[in-house]
PDB file of N, CA and C in Angstrom:
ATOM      1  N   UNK A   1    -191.620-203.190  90.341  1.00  0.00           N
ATOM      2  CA  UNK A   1    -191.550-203.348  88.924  1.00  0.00           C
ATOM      3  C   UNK A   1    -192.967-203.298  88.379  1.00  0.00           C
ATOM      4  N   UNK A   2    -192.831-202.424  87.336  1.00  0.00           N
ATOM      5  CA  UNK A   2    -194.470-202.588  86.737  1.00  0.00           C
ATOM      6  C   UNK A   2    -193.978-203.074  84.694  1.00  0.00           C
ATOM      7  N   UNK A   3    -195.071-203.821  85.058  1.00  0.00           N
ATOM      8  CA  UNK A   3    -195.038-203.810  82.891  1.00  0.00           C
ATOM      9  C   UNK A   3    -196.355-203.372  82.081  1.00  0.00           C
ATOM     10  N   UNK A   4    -196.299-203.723  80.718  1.00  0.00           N
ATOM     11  CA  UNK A   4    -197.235-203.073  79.752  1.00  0.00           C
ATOM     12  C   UNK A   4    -197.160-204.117  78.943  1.00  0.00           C
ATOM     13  N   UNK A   5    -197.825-204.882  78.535  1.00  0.00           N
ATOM     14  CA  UNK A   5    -198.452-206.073  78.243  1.00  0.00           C
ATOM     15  C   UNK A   5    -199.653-205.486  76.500  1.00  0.00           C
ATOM     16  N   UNK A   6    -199.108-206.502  76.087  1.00  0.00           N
ATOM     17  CA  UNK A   6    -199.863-206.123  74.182  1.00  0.00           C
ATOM     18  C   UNK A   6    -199.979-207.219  73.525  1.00  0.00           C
ATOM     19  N   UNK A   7    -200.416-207.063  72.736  1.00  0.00           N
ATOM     20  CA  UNK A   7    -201.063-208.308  71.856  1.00  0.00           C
ATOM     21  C   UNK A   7    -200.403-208.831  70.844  1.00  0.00           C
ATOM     22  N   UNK A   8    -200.099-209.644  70.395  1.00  0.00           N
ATOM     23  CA  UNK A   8    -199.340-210.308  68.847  1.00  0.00           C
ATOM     24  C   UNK A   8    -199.979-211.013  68.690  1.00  0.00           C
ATOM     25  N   UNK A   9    -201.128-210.579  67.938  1.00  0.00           N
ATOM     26  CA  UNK A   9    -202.226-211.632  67.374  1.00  0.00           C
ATOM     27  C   UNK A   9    -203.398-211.688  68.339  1.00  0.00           C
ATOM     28  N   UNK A  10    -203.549-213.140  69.246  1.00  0.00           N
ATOM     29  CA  UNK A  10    -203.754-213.497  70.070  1.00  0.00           C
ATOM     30  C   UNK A  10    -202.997-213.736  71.063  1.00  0.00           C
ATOM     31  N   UNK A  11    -202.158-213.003  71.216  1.00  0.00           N
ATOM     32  CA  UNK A  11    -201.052-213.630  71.882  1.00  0.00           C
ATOM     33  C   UNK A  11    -200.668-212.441  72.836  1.00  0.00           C
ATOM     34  N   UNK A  12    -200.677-212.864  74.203  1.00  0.00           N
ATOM     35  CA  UNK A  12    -200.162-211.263  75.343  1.00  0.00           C
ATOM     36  C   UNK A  12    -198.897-211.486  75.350  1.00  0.00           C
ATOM     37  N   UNK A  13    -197.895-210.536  75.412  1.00  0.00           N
ATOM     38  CA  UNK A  13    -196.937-210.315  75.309  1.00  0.00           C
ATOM     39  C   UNK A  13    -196.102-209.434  76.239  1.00  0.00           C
ATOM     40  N   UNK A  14    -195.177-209.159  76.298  1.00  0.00           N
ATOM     41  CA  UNK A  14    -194.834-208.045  77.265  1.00  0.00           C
ATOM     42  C   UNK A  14    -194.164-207.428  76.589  1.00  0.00           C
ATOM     43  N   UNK A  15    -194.527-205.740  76.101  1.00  0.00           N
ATOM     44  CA  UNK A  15    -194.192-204.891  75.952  1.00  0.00           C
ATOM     45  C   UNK A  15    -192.700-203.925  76.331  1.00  0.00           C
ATOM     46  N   UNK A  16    -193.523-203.540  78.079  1.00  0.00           N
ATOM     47  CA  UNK A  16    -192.176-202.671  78.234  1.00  0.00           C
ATOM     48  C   UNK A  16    -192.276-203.341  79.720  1.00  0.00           C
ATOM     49  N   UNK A  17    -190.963-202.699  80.403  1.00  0.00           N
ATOM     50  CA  UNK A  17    -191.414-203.057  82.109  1.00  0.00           C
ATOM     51  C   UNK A  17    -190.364-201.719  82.579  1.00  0.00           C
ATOM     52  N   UNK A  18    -190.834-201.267  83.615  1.00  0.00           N
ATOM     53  CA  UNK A  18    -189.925-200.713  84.347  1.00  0.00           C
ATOM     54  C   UNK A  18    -189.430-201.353  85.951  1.00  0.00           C
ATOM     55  N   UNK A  19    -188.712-200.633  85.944  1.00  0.00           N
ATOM     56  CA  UNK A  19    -187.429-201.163  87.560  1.00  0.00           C
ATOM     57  C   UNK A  19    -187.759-199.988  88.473  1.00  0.00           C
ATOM     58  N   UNK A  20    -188.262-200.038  89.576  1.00  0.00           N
ATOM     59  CA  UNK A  20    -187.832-198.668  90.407  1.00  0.00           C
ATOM     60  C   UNK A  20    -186.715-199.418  91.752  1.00  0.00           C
ATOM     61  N   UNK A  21    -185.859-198.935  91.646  1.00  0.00           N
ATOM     62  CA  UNK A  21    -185.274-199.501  92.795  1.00  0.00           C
ATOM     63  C   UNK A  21    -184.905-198.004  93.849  1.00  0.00           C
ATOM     64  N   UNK A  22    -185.476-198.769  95.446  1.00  0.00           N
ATOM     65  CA  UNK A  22    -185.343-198.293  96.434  1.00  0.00           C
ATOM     66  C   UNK A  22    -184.190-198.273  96.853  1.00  0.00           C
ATOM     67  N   UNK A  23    -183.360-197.443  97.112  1.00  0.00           N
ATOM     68  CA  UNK A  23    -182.021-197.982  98.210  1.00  0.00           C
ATOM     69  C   UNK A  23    -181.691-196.933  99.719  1.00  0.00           C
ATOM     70  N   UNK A  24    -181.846-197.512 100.427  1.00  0.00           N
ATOM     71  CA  UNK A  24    -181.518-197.314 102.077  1.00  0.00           C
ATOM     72  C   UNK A  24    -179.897-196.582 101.847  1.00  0.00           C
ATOM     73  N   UNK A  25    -179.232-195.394 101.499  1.00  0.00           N
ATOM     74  CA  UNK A  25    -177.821-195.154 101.210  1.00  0.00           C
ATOM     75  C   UNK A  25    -177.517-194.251 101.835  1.00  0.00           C
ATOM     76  N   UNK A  26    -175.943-194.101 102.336  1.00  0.00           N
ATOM     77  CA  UNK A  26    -175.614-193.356 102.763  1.00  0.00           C
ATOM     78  C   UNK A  26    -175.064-191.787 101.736  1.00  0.00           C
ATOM     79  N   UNK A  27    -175.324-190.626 102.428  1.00  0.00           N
ATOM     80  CA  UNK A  27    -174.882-189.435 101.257  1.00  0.00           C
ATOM     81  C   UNK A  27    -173.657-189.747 100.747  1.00  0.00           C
ATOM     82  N   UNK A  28    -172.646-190.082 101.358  1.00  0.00           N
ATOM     83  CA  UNK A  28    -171.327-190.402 100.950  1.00  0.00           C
ATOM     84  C   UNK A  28    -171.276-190.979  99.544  1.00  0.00           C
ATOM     85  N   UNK A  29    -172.323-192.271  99.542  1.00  0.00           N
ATOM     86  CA  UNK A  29    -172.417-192.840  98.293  1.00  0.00           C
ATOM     87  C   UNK A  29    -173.519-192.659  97.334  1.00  0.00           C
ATOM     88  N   UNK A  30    -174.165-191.579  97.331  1.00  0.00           N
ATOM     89  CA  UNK A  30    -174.623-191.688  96.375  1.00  0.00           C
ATOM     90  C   UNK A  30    -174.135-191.569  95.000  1.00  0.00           C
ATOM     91  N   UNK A  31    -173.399-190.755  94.738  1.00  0.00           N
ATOM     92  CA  UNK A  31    -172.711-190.460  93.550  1.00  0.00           C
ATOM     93  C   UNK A  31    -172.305-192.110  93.187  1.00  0.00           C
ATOM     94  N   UNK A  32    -171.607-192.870  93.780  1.00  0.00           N
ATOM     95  CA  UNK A  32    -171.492-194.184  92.986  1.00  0.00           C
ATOM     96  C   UNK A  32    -172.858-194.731  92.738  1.00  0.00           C
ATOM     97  N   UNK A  33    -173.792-194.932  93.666  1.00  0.00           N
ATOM     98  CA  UNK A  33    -174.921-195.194  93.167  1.00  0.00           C
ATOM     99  C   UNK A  33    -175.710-195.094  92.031  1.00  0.00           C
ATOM    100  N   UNK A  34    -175.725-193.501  91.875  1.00  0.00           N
ATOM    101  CA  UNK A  34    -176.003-193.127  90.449  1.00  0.00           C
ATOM    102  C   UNK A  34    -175.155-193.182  88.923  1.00  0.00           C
ATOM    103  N   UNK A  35    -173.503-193.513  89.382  1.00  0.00           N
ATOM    104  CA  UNK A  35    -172.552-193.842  88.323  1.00  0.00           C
ATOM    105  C   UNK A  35    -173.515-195.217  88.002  1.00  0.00           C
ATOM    106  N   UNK A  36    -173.557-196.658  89.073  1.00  0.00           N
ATOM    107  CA  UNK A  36    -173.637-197.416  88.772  1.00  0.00           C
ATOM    108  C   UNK A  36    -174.761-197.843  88.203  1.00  0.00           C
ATOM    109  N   UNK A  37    -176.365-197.260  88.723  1.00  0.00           N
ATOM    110  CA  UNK A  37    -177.122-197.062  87.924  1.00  0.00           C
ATOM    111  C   UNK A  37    -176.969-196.936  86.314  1.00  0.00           C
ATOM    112  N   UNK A  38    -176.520-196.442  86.181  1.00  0.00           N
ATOM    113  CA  UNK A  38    -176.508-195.479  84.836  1.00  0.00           C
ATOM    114  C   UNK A  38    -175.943-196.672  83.762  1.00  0.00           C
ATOM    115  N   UNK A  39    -174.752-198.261  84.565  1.00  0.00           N
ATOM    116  CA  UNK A  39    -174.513-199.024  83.414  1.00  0.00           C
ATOM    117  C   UNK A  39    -174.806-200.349  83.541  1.00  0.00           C
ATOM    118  N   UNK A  40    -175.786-200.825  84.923  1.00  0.00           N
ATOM    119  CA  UNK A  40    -175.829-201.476  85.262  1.00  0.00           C
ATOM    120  C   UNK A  40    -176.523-202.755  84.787  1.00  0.00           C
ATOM    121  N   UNK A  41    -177.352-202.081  83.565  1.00  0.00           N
ATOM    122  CA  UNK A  41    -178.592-203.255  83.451  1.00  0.00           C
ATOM    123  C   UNK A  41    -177.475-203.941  81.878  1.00  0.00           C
ATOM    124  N   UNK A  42    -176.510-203.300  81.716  1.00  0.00           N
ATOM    125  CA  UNK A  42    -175.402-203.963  80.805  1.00  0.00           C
ATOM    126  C   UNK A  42    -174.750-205.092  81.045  1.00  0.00           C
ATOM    127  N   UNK A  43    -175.249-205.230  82.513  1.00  0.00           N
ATOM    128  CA  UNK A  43    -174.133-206.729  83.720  1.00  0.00           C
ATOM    129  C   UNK A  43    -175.336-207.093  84.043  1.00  0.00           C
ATOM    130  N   UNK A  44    -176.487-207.157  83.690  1.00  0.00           N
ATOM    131  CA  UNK A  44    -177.331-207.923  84.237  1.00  0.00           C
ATOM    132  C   UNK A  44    -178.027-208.846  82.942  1.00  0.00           C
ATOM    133  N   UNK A  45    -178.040-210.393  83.246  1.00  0.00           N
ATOM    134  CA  UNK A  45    -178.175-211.636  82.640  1.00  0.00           C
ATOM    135  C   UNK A  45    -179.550-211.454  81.902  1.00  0.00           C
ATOM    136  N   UNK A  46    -180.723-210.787  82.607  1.00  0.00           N
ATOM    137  CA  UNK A  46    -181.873-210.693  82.129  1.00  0.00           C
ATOM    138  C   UNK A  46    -181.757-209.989  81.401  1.00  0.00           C
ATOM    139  N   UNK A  47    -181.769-208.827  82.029  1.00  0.00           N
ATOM    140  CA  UNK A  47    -182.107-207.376  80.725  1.00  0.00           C
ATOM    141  C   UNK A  47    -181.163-207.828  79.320  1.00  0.00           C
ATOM    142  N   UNK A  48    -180.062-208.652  79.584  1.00  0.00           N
ATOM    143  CA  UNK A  48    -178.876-208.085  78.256  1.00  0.00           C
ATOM    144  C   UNK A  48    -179.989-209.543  77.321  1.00  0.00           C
ATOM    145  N   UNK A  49    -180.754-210.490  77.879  1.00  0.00           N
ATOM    146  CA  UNK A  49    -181.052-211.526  77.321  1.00  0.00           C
ATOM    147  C   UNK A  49    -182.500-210.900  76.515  1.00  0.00           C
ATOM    148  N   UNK A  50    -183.303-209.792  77.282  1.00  0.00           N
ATOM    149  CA  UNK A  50    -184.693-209.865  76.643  1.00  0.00           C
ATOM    150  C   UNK A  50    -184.536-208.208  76.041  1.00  0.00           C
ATOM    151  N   UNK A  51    -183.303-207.181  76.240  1.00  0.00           N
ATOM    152  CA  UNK A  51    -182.867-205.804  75.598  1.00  0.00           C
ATOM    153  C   UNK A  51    -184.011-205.771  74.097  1.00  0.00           C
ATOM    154  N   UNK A  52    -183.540-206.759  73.346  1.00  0.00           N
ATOM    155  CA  UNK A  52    -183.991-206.629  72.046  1.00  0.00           C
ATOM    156  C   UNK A  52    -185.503-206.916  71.929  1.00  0.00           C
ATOM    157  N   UNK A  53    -186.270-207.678  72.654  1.00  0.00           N
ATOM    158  CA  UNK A  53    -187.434-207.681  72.228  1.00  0.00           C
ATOM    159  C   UNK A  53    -188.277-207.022  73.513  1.00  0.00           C
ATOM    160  N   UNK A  54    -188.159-206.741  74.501  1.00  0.00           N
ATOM    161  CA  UNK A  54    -188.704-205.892  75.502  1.00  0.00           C
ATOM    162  C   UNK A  54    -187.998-204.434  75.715  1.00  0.00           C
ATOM    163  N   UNK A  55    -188.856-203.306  76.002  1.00  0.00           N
ATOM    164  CA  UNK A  55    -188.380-202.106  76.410  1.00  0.00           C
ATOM    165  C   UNK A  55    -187.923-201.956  77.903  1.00  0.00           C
ATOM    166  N   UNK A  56    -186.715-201.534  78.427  1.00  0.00           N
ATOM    167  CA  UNK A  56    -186.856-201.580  79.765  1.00  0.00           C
ATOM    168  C   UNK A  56    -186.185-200.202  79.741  1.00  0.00           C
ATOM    169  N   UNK A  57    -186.495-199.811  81.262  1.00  0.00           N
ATOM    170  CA  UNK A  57    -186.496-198.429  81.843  1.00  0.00           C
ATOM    171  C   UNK A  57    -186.399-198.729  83.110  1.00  0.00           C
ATOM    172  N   UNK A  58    -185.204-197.985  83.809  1.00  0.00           N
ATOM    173  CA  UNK A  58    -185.395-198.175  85.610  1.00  0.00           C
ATOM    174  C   UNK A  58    -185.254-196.429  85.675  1.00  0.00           C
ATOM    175  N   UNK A  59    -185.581-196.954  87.332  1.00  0.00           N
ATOM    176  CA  UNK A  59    -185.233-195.267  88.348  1.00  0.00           C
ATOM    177  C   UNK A  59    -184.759-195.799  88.982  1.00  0.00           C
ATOM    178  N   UNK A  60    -183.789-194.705  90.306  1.00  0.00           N
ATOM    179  CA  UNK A  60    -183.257-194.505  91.254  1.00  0.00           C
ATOM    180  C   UNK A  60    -183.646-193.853  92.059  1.00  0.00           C
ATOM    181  N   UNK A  61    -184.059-194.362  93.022  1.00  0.00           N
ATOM    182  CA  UNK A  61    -184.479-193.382  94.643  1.00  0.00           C
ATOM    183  C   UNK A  61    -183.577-193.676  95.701  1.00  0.00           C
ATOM    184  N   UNK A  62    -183.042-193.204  96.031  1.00  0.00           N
ATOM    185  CA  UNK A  62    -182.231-193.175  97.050  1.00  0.00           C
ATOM    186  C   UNK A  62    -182.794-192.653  98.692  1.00  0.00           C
ATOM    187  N   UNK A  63    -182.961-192.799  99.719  1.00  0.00           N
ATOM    188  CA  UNK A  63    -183.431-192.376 100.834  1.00  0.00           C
ATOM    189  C   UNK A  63    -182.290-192.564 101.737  1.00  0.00           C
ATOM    190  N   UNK A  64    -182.558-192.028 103.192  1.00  0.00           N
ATOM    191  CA  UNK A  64    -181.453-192.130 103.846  1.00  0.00           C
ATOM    192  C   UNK A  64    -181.834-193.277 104.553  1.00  0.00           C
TER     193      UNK A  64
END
């Protein structure tokens, strides 16, 4: 995960962050992988809590 960090005033803040997630997968599944990617950060507690005042962005790498 990396972020981008800015100022409000005096004040650091966090901007944007991105996600890279690694996954160890088999070919079989990738296609769900990338379905699930695609809605995942919608079921996740963080992102749906800080969506509005932080930018977020992930990737998908898949390896065998």
């Amino acid at each position: 995960m990396t972020g981008e960090v800015g100022l409000d005033g005096k004040v650091l803040i966090v901007e944007k962050i991105h996600v890279v997630y690694t996954l160890k997968i088999a070919a079989d599944q990738r296609e769900t992988a990338e379905r699930v990617h695609g809605f995942h950060a919608d079921y996740c507690p963080i992102a749906r809590t800080i969506k509005d005042s932080v930018a977020i962005s992930t990737e998908l790498n898949m390896v065998d």
